[in-house]
N, C-alpha and C. Protein backbone atom coordinates (compact mmCIF):
# COMPACT_ATOMS: atom_id res chain seq x y z
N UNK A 1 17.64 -32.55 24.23
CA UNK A 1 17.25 -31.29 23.64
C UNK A 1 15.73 -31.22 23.56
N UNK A 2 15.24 -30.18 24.13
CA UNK A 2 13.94 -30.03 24.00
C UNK A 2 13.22 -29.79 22.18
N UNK A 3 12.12 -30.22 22.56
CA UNK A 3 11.22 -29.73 20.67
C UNK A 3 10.99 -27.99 20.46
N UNK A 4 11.18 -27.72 19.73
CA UNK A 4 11.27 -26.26 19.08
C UNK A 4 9.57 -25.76 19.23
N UNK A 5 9.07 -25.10 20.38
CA UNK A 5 7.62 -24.76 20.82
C UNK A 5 7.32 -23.95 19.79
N UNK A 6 8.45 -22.83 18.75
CA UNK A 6 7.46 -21.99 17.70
C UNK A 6 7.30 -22.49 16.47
N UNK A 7 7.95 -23.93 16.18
CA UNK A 7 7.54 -24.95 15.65
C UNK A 7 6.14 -25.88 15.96
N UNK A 8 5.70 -25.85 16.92
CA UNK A 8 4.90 -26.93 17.11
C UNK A 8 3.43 -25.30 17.13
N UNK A 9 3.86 -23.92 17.68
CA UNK A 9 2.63 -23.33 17.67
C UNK A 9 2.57 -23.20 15.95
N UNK A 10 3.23 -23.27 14.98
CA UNK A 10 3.37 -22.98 14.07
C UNK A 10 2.26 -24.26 13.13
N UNK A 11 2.46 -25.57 13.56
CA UNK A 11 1.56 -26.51 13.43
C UNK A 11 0.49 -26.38 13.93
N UNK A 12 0.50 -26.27 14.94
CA UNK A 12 -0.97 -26.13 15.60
C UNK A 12 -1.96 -24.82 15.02
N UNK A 13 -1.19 -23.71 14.22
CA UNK A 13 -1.85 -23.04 13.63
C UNK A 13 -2.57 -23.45 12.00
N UNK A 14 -1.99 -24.74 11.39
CA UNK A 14 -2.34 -25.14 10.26
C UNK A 14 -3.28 -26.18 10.47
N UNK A 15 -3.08 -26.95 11.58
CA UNK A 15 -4.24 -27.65 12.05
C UNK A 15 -5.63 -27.51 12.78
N UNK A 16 -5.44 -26.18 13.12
CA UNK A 16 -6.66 -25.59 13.67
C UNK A 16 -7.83 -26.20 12.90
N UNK A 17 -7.78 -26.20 12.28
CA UNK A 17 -9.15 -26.46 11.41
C UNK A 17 -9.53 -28.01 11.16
N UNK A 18 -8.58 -28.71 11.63
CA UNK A 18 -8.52 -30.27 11.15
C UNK A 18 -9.33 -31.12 12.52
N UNK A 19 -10.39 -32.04 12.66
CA UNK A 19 -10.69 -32.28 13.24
C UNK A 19 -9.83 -33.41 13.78
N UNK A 20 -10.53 -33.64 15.17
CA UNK A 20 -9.68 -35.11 15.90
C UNK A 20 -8.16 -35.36 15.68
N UNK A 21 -7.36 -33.61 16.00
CA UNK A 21 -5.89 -33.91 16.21
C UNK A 21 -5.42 -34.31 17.40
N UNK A 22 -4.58 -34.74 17.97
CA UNK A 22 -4.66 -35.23 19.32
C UNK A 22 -3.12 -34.89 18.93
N UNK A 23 -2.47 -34.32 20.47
CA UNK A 23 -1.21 -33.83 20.27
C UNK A 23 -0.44 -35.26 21.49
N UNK A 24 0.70 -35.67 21.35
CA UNK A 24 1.29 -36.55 22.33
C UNK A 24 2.95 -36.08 21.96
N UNK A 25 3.56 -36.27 23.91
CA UNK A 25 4.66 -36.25 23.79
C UNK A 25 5.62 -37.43 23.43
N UNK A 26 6.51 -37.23 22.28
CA UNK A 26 7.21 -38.81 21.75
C UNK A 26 8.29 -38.64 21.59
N UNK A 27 8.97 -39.43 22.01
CA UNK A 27 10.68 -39.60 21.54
C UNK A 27 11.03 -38.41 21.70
N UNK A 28 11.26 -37.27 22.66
CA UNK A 28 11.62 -35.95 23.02
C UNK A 28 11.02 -34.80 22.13
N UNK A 29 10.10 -35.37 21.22
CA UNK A 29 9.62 -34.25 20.90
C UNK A 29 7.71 -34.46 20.52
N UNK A 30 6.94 -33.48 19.83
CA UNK A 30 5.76 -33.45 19.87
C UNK A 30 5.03 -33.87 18.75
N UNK A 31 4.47 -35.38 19.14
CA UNK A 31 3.62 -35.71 17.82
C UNK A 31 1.91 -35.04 17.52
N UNK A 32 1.89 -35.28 16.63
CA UNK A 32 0.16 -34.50 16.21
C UNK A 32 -0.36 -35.76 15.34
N UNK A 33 -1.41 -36.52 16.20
CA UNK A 33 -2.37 -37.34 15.76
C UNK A 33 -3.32 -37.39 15.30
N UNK A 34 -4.04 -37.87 14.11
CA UNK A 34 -5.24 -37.82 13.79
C UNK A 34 -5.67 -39.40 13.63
N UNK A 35 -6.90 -39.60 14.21
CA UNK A 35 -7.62 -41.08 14.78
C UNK A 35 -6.10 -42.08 14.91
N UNK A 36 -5.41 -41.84 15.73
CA UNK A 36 -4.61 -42.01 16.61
C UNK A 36 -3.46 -42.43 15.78
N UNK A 37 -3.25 -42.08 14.26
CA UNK A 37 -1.79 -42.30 13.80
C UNK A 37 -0.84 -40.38 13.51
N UNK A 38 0.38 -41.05 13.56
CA UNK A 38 0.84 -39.49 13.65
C UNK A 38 1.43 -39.45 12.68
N UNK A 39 0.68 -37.97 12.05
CA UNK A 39 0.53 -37.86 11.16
C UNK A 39 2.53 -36.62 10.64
N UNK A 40 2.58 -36.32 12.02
CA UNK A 40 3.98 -35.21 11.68
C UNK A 40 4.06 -35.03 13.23
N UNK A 41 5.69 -34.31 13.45
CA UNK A 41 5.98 -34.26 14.89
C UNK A 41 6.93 -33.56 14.80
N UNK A 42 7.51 -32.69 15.79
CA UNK A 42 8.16 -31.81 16.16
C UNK A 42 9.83 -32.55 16.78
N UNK A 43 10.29 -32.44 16.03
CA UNK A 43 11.58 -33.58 16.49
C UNK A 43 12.55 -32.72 17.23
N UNK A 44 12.77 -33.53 18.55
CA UNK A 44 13.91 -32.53 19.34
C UNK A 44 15.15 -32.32 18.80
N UNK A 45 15.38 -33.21 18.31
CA UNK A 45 16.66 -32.62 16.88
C UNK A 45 16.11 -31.47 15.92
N UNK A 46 15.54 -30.97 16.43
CA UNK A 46 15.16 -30.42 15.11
C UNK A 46 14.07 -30.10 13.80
N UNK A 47 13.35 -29.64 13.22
CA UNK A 47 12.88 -29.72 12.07
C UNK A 47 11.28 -30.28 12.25
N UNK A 48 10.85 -31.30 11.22
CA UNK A 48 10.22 -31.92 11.25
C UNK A 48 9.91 -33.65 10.96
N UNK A 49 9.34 -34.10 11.70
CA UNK A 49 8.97 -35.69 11.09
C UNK A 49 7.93 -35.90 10.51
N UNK A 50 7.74 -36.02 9.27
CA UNK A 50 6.77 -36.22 8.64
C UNK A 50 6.17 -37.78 8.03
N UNK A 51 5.50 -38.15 8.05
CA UNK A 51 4.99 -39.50 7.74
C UNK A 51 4.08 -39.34 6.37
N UNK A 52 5.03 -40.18 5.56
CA UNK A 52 4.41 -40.09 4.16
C UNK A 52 4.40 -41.81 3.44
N UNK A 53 3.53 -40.98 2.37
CA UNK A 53 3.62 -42.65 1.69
C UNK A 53 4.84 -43.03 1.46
N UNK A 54 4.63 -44.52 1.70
CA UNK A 54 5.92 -45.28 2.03
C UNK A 54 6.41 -45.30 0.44
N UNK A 55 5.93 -45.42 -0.73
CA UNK A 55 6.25 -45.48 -2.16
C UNK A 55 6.57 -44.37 -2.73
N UNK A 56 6.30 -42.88 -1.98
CA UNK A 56 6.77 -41.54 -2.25
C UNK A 56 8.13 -41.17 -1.34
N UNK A 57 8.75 -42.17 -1.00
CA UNK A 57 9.75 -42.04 0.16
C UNK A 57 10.97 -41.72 -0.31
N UNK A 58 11.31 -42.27 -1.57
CA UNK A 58 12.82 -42.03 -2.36
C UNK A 58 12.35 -40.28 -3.15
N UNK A 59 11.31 -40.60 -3.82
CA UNK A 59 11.08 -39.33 -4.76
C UNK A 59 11.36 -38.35 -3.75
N UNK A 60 10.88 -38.19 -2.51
CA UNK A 60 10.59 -37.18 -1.45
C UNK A 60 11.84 -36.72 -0.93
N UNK A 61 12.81 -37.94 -1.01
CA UNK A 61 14.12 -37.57 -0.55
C UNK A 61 15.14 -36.88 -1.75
N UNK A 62 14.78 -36.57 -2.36
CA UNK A 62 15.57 -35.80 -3.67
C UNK A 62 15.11 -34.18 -3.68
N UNK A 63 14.61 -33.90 -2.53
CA UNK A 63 14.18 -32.83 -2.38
C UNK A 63 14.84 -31.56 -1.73
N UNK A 64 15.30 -30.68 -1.42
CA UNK A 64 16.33 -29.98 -0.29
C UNK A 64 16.12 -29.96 1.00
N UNK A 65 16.84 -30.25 1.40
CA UNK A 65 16.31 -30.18 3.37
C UNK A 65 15.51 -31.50 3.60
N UNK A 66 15.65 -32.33 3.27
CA UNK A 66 15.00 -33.72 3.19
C UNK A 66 15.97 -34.74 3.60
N UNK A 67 15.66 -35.41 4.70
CA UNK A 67 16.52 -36.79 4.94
C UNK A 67 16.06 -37.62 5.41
N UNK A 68 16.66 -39.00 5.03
CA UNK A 68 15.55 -40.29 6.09
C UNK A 68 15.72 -40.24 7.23
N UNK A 69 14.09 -40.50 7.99
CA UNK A 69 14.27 -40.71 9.42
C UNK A 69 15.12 -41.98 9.67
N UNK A 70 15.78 -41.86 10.56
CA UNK A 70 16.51 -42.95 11.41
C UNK A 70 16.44 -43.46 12.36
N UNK A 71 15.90 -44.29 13.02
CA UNK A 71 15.23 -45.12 13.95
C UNK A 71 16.28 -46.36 14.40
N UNK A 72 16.85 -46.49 15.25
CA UNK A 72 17.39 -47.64 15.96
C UNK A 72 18.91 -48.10 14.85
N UNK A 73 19.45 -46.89 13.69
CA UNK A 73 20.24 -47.08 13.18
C UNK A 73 19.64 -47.54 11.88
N UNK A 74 18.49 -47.81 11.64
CA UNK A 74 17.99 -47.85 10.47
C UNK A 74 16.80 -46.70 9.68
N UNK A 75 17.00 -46.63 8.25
CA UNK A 75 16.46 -46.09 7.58
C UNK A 75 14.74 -46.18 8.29
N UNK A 76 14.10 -45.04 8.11
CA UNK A 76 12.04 -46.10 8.35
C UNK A 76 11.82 -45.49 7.04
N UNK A 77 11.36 -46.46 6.17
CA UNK A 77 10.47 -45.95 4.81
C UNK A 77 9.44 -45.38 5.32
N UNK A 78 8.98 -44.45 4.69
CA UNK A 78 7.44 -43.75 5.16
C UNK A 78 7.30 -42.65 5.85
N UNK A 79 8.73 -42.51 6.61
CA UNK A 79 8.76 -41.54 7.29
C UNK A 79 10.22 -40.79 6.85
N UNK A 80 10.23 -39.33 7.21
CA UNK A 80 10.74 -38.14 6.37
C UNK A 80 11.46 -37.40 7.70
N UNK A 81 12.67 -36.59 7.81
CA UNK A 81 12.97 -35.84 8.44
C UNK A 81 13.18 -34.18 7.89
N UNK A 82 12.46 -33.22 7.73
CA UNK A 82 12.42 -32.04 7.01
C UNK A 82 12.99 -30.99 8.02
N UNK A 83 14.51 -30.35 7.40
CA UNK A 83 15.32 -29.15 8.28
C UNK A 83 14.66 -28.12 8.33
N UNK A 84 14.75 -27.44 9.63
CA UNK A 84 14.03 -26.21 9.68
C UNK A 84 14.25 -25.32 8.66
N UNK A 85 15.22 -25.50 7.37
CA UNK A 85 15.65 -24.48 6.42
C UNK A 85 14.69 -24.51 5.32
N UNK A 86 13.83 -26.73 5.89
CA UNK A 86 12.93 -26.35 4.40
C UNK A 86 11.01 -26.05 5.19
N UNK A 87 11.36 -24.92 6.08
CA UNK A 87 9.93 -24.87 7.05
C UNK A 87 10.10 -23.30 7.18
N UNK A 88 10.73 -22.70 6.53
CA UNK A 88 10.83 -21.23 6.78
C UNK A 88 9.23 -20.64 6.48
N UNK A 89 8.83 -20.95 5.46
CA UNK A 89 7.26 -20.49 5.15
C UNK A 89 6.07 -21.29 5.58
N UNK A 90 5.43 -20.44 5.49
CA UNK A 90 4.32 -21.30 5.94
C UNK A 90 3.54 -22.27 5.15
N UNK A 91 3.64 -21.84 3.74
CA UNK A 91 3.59 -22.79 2.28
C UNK A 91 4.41 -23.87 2.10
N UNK A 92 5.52 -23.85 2.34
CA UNK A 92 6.37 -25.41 2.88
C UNK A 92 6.13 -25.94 4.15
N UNK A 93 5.64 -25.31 5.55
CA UNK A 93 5.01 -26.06 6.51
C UNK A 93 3.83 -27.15 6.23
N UNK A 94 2.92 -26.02 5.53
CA UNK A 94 1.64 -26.47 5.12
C UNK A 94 1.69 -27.97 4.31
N UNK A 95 2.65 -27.38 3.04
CA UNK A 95 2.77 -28.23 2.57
C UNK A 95 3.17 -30.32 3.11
N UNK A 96 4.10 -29.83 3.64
CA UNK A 96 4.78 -30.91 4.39
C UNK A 96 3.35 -31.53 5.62
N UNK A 97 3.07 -31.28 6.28
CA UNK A 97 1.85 -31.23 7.26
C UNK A 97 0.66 -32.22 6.20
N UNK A 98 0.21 -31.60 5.56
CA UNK A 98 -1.08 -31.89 4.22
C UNK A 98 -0.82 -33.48 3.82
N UNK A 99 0.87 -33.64 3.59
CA UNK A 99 1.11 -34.72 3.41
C UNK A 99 0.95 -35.85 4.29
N UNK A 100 1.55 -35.20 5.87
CA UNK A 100 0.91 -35.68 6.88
C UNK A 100 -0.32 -36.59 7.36
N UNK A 101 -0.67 -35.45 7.08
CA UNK A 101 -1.90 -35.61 7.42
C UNK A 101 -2.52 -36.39 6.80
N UNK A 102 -2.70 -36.25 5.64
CA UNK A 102 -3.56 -36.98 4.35
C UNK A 102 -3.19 -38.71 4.46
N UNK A 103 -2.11 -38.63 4.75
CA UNK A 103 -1.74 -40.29 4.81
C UNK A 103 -2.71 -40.76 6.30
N UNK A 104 -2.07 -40.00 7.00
CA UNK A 104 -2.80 -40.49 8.31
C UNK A 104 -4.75 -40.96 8.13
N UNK A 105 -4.65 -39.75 7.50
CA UNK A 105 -6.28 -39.95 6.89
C UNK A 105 -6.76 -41.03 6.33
N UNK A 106 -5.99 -42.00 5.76
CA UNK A 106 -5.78 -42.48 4.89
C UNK A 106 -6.35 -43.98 5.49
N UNK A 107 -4.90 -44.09 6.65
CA UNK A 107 -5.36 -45.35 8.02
C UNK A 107 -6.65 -45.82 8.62
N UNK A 108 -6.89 -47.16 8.48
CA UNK A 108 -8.01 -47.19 9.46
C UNK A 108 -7.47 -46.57 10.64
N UNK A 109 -8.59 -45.54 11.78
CA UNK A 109 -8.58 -45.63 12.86
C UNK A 109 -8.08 -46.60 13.99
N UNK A 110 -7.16 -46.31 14.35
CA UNK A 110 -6.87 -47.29 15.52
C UNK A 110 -8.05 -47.42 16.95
């Protein structure tokens, strides 16, 4: 299944302003990098992948439209899967993204 493109122009409109995003194609769908960790991605299932603090990972999942990413049959702490039901606005895009991002910010530079 391909990644949802008015999803990803939909990101690329909140990041406009963010320096040193670097976009890459991953796991069938579209990640958005900043100094080379990714920070959120366009999941061909669907929705969004968001990468958050790994200690905000349970709180985050008590949320609606929120589920753990699943990777190789296992849970990944840190990282978030958000349904397109909780991305309808652009204030919950944003939101979700910020979080993104901010962690990524967070990383030394690779």
């Amino acid at each position: 299944m391909a990644y949802d493109e008015y999803l990803a122009n939909r990101i690329r409109e909140v990041l406009a302003q963010q320096p040193g995003v670097d976009e890459k194609p991953m796991f069938g769908g579209l990640a958005f990098l900043l100094g080379g960790h990714m920070a959120v991605a366009v999941s061909s299932k669907g929705g969004l992948m968001v990468r958050v603090v790994p200690d905000d990972t349970e709180s985050l999942l008590q949320r609606a439209h929120v589920s753990p990413m699943v990777m190789a049959g296992r849970e990944t702490r840190g990282w978030l899967r958000v349904d397109a039901a909780g991305l309808k606005t652009t204030r919950q895009l944003t939101s979700w993204i910020s979080r993104g991002v901010d962690y990524a910010r967070s990383l030394p530079p690779k």
